[in-house]
N, C-alpha and C. Protein backbone atom coordinates (compact mmCIF):
# COMPACT_ATOMS: atom_id res chain seq x y z
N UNK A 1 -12.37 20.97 37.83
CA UNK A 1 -11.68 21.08 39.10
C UNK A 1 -11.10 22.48 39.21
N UNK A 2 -11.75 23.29 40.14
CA UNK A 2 -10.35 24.48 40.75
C UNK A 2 -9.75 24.05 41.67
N UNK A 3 -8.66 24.79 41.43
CA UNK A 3 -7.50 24.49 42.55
C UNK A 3 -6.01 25.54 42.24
N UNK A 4 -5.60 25.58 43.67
CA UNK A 4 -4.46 26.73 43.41
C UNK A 4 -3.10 26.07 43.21
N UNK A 5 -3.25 25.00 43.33
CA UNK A 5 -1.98 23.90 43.44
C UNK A 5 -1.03 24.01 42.42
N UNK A 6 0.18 23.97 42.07
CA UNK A 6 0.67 23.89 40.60
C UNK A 6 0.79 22.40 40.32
N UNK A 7 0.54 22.02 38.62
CA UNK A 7 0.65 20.26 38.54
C UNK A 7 0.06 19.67 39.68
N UNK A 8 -1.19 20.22 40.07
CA UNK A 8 -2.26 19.98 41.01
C UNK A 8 -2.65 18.16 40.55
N UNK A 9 -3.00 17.56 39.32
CA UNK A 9 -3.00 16.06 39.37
C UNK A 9 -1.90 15.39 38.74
N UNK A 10 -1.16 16.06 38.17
CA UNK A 10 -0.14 15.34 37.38
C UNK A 10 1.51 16.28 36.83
N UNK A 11 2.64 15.89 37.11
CA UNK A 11 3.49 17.15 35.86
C UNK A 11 4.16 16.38 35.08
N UNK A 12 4.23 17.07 33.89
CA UNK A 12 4.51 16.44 32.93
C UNK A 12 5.96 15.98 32.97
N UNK A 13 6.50 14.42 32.11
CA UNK A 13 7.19 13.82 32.54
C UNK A 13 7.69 13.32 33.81
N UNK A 14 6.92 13.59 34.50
CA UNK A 14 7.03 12.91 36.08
C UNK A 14 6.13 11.67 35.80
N UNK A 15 6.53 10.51 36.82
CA UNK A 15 5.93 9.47 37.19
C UNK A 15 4.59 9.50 37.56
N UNK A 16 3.89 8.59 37.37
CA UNK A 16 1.92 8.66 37.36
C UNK A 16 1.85 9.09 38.86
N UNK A 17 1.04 9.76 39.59
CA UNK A 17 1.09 9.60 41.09
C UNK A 17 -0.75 8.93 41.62
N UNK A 18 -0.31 8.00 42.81
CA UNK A 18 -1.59 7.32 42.76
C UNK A 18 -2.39 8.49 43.74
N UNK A 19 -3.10 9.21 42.63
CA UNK A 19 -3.66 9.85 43.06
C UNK A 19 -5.13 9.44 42.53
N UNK A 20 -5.42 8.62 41.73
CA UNK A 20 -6.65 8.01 40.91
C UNK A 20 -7.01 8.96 39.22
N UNK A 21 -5.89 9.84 39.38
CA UNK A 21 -5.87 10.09 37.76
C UNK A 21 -5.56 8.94 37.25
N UNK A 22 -5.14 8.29 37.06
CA UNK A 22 -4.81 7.27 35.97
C UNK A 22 -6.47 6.26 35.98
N UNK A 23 -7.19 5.94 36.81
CA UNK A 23 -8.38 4.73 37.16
C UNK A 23 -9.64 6.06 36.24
N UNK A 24 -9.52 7.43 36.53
CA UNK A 24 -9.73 8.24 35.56
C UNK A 24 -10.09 7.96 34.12
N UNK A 25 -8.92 8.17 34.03
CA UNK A 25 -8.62 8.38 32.59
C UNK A 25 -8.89 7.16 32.24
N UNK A 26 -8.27 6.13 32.51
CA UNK A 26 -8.14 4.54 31.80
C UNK A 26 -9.79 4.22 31.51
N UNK A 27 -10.45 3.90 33.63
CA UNK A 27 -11.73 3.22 33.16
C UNK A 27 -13.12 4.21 33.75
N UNK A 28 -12.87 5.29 33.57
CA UNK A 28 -13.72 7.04 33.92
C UNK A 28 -14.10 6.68 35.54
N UNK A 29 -13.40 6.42 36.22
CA UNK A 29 -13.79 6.06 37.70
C UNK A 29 -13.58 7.31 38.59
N UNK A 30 -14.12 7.58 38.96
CA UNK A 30 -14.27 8.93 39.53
C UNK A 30 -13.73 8.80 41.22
N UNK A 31 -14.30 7.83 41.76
CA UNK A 31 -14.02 7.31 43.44
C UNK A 31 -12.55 7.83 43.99
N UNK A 32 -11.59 7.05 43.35
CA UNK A 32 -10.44 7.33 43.25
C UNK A 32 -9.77 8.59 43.27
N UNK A 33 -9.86 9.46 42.42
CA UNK A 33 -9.43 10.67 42.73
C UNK A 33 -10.09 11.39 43.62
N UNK A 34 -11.44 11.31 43.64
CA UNK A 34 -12.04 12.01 44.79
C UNK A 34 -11.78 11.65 46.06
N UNK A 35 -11.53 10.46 46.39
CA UNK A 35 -10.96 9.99 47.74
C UNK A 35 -9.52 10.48 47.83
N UNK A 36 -9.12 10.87 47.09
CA UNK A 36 -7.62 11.01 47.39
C UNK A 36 -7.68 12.97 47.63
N UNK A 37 -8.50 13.08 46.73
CA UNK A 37 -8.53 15.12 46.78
C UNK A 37 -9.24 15.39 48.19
N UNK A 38 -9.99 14.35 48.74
CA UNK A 38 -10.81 14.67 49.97
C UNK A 38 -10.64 13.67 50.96
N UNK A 39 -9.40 13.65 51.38
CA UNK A 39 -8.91 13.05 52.01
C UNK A 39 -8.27 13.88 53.43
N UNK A 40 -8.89 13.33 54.88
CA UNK A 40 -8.77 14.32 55.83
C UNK A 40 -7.31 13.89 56.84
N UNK A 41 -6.84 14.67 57.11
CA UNK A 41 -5.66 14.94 58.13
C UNK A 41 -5.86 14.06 59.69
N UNK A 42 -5.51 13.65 60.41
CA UNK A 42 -5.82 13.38 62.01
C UNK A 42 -6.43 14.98 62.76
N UNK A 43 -6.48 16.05 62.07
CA UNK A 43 -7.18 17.00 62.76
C UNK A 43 -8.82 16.95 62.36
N UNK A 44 -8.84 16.03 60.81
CA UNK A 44 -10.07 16.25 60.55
C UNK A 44 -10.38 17.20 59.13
N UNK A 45 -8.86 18.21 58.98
CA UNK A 45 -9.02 19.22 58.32
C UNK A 45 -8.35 18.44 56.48
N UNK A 46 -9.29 18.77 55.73
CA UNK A 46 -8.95 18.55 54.23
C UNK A 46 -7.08 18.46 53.61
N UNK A 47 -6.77 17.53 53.47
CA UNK A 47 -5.26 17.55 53.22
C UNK A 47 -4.87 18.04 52.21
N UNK A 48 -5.74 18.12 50.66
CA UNK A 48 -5.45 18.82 49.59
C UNK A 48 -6.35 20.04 49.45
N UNK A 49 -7.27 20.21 49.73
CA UNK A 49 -7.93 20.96 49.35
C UNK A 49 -8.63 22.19 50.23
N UNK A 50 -7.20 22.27 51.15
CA UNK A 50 -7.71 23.31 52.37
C UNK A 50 -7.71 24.96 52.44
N UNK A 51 -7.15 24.63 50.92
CA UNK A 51 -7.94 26.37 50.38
C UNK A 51 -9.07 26.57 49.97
N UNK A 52 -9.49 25.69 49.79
CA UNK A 52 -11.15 25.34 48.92
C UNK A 52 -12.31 25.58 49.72
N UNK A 53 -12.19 26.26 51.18
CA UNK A 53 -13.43 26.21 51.96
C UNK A 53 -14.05 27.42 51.52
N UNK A 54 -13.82 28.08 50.45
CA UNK A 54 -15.13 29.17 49.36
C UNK A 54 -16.25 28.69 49.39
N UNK A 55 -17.16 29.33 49.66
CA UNK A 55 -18.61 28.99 49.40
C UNK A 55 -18.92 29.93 47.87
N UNK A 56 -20.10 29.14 46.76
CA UNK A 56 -19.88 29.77 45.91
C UNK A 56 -21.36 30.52 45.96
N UNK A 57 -21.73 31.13 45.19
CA UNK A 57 -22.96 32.01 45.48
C UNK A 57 -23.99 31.44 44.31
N UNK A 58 -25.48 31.37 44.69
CA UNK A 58 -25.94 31.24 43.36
C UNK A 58 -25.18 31.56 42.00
N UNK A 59 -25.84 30.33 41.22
CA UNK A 59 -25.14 30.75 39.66
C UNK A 59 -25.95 30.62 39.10
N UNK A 60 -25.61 30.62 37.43
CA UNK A 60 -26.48 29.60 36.80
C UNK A 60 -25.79 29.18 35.25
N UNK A 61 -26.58 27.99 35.17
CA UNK A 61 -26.11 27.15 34.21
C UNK A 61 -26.22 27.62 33.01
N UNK A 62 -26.23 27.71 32.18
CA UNK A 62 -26.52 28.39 30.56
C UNK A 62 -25.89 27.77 29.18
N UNK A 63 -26.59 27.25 28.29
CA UNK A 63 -26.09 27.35 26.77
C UNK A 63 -26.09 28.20 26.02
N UNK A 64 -25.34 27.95 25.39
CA UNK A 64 -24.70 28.82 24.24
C UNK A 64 -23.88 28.67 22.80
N UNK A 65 -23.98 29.22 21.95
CA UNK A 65 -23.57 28.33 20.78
C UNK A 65 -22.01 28.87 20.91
N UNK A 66 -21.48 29.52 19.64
CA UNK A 66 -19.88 29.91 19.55
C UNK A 66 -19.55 30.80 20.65
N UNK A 67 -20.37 31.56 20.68
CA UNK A 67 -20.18 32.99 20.85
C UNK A 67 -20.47 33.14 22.16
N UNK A 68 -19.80 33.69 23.35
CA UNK A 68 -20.27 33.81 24.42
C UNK A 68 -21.39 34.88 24.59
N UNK A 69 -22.80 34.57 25.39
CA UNK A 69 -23.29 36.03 25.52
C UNK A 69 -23.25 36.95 26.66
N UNK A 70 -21.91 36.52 27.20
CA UNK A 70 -21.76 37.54 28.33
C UNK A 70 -20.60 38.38 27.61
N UNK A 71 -19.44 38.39 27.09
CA UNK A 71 -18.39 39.24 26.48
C UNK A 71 -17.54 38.51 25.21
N UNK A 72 -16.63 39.20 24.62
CA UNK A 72 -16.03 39.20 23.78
C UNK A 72 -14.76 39.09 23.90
N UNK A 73 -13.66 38.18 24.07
CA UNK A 73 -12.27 38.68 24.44
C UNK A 73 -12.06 40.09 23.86
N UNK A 74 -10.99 40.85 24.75
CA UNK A 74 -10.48 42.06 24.38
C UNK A 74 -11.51 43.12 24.34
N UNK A 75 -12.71 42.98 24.89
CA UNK A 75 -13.79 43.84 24.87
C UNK A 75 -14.58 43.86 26.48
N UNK A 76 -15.44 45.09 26.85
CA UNK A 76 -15.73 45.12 27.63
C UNK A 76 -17.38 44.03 27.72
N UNK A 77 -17.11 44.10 29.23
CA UNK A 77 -18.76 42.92 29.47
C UNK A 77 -19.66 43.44 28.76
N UNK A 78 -20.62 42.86 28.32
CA UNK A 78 -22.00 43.27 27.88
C UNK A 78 -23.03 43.83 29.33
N UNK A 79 -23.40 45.27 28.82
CA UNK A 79 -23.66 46.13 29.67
C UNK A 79 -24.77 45.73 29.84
N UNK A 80 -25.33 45.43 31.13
CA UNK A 80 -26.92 44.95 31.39
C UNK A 80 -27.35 42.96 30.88
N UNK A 81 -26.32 42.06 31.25
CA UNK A 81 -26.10 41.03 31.09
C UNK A 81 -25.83 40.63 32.59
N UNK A 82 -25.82 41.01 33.57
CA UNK A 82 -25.89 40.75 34.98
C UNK A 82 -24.74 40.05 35.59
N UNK A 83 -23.33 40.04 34.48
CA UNK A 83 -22.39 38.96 34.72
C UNK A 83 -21.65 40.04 36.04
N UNK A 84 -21.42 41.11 35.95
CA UNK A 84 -20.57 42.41 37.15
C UNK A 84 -21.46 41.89 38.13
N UNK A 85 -23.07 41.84 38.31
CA UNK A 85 -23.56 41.68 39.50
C UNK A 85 -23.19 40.12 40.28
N UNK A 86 -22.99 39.02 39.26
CA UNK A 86 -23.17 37.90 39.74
C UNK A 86 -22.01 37.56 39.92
N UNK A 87 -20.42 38.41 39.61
CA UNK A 87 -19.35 38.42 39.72
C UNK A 87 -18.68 39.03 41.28
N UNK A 88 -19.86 40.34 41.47
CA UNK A 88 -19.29 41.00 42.24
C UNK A 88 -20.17 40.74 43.63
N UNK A 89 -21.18 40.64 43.14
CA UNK A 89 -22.91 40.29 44.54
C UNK A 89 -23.14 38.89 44.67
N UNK A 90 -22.36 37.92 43.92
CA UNK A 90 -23.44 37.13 43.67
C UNK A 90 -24.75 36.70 43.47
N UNK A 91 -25.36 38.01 43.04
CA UNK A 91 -26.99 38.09 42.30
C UNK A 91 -26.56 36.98 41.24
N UNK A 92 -27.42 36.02 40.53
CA UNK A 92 -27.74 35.24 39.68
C UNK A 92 -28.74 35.78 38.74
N UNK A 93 -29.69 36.41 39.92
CA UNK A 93 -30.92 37.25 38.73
C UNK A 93 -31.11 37.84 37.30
N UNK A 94 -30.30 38.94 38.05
CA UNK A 94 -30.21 39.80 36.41
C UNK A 94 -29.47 38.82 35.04
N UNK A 95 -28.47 37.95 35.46
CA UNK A 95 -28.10 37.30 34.71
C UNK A 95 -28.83 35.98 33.77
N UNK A 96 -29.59 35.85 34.72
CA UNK A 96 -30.37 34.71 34.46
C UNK A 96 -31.66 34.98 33.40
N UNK A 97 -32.42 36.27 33.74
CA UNK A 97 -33.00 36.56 32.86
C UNK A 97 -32.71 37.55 31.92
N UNK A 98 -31.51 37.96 31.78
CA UNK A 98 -30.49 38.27 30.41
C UNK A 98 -30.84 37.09 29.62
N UNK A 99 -30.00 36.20 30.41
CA UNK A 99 -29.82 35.01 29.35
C UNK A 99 -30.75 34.08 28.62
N UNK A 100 -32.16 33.83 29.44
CA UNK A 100 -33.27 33.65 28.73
C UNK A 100 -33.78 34.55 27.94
N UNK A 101 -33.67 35.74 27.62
CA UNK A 101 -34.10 36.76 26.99
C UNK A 101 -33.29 36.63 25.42
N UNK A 102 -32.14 35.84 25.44
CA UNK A 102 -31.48 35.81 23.90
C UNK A 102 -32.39 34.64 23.56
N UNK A 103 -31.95 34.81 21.81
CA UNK A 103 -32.28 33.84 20.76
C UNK A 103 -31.50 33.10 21.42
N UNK A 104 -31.42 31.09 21.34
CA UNK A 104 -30.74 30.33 20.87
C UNK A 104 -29.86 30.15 22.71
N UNK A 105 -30.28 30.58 23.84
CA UNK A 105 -29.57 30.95 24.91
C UNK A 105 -30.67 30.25 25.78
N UNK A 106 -30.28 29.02 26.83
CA UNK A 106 -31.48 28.42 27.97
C UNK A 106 -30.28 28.14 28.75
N UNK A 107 -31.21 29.10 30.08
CA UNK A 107 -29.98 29.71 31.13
C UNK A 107 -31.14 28.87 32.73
N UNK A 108 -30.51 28.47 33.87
CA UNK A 108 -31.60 28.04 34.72
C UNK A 108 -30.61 28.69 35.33
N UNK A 109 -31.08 28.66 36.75
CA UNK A 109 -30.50 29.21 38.17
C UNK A 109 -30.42 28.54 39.74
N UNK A 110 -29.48 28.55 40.07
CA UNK A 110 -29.71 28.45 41.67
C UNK A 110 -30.54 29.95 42.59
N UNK A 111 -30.86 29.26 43.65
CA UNK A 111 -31.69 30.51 44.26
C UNK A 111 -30.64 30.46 45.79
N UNK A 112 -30.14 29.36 45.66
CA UNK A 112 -29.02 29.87 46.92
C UNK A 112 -27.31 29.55 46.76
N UNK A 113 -26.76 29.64 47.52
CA UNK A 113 -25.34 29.22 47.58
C UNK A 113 -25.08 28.05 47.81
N UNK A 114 -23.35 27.08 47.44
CA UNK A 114 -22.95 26.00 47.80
C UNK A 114 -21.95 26.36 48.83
N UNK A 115 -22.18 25.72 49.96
CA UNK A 115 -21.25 25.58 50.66
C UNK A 115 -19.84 24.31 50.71
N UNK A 116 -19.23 24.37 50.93
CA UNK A 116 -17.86 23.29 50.75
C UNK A 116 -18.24 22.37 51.09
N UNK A 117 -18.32 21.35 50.23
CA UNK A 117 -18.67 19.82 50.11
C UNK A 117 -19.98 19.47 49.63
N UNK A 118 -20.88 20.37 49.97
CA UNK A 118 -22.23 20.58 49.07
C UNK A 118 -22.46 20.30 47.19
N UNK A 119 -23.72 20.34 46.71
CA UNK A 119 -23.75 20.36 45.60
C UNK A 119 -24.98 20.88 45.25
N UNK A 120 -24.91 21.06 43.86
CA UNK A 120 -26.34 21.93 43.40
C UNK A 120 -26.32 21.29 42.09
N UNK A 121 -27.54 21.22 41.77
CA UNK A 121 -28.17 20.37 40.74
C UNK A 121 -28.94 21.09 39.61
N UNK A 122 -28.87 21.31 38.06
CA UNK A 122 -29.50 22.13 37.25
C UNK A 122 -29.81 21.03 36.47
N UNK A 123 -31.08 21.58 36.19
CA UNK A 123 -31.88 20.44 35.04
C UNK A 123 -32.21 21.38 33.64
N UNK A 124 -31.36 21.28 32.67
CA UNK A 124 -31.46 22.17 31.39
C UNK A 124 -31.34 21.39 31.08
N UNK A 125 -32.02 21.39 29.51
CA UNK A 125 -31.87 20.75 28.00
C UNK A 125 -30.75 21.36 27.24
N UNK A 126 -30.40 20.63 26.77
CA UNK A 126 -29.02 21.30 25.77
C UNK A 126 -29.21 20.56 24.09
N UNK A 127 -29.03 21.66 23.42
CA UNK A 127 -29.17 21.20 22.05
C UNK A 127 -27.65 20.61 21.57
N UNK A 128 -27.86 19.54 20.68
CA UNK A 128 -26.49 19.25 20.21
C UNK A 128 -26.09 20.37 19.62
N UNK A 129 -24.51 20.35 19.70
CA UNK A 129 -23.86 21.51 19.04
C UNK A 129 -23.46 22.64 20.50
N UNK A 130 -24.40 22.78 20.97
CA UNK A 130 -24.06 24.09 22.21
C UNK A 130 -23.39 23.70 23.11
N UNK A 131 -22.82 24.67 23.73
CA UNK A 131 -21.74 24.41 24.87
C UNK A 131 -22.75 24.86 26.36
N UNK A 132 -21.96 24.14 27.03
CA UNK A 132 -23.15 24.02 28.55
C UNK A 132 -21.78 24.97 28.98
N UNK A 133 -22.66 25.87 30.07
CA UNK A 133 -21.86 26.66 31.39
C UNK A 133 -22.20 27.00 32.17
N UNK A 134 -21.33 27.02 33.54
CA UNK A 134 -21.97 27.97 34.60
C UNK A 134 -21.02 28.78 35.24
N UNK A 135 -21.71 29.84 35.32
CA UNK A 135 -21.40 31.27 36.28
C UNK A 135 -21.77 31.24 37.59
N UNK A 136 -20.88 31.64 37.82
CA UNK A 136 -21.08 31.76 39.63
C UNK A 136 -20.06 32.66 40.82
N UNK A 137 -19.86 32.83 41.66
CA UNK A 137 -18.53 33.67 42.28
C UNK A 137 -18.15 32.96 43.22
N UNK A 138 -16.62 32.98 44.04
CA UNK A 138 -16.47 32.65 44.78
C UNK A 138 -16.94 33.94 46.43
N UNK A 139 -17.36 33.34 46.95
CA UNK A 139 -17.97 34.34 47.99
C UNK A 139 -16.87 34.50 49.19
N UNK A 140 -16.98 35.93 49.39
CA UNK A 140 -15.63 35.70 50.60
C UNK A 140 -14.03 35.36 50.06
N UNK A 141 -13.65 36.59 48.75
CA UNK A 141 -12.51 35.81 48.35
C UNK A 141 -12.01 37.79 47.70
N UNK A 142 -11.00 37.88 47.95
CA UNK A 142 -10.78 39.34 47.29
C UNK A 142 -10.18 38.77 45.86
N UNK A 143 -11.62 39.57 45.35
CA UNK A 143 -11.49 39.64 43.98
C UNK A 143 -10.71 41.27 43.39
């Protein structure tokens, strides 16, 4: 979940709020909170989530073992890894075939953008052990 909210589903030592975190957590029900995060006003307009109308730009999905192969904390990006373009252009490209180009690294891609309320779908294999991710930008947002 992004969101700019503070204690956006829950704060600590406060009372549960029926927001469907708890139907969550207890029996993994998803309905619940999503009806409550997308839940519309009498104008029509999103009641929680009316900063959220970002569209995001192609991304793409990628594994990876420990080690990230886009940077290093405390170090600069890896130069020619396409993460500045897909950060700053939302190009996916260069990144995408960076990332198939490592050992031990299966990266897929979108070829277009999500718009708000939309979804996009990646079909990768993931080896046990690796961590799944995706890159992507928010479009229309001063970075």
């Amino acid at each position: 979940m992004v969101h700019t909210q503070p204690n956006a589903l829950f704060e600590e030592g406060a009372p549960v709020r029926a927001n469907g975190l708890e139907s969550l957590a207890e029996d993994g029900w998803l309905q619940a909170i999503y009806d409550w995060y997308t839940e519309t006003g009498s104008t029509g307009a999103l009641l929680r989530l009316s900063s959220s109308y970002s569209v995001l730009s192609p991304g793409v999905a990628y594994t990876q073992g420990e080690q990230s192969p886009f940077f290093t904390r405390g170090e600069a990006v890896i130069a020619g890894s396409g993460l500045e373009e897909l950060a700053e252009d939302g190009n996916a490209d260069i990144a995408h075939e960076y990332l198939n180009g490592l050992d031990g690294v299966t990266a897929a891609k979108s070829n277009t953008g999500v718009p708000p309320g939309e979804s996009i779908t990646f079909e990768i294999d993931v080896e046990e052990g690796k961590r799944l991710n995706f890159a992507t930008m928010f479009v229309s947002t001063n970075d």
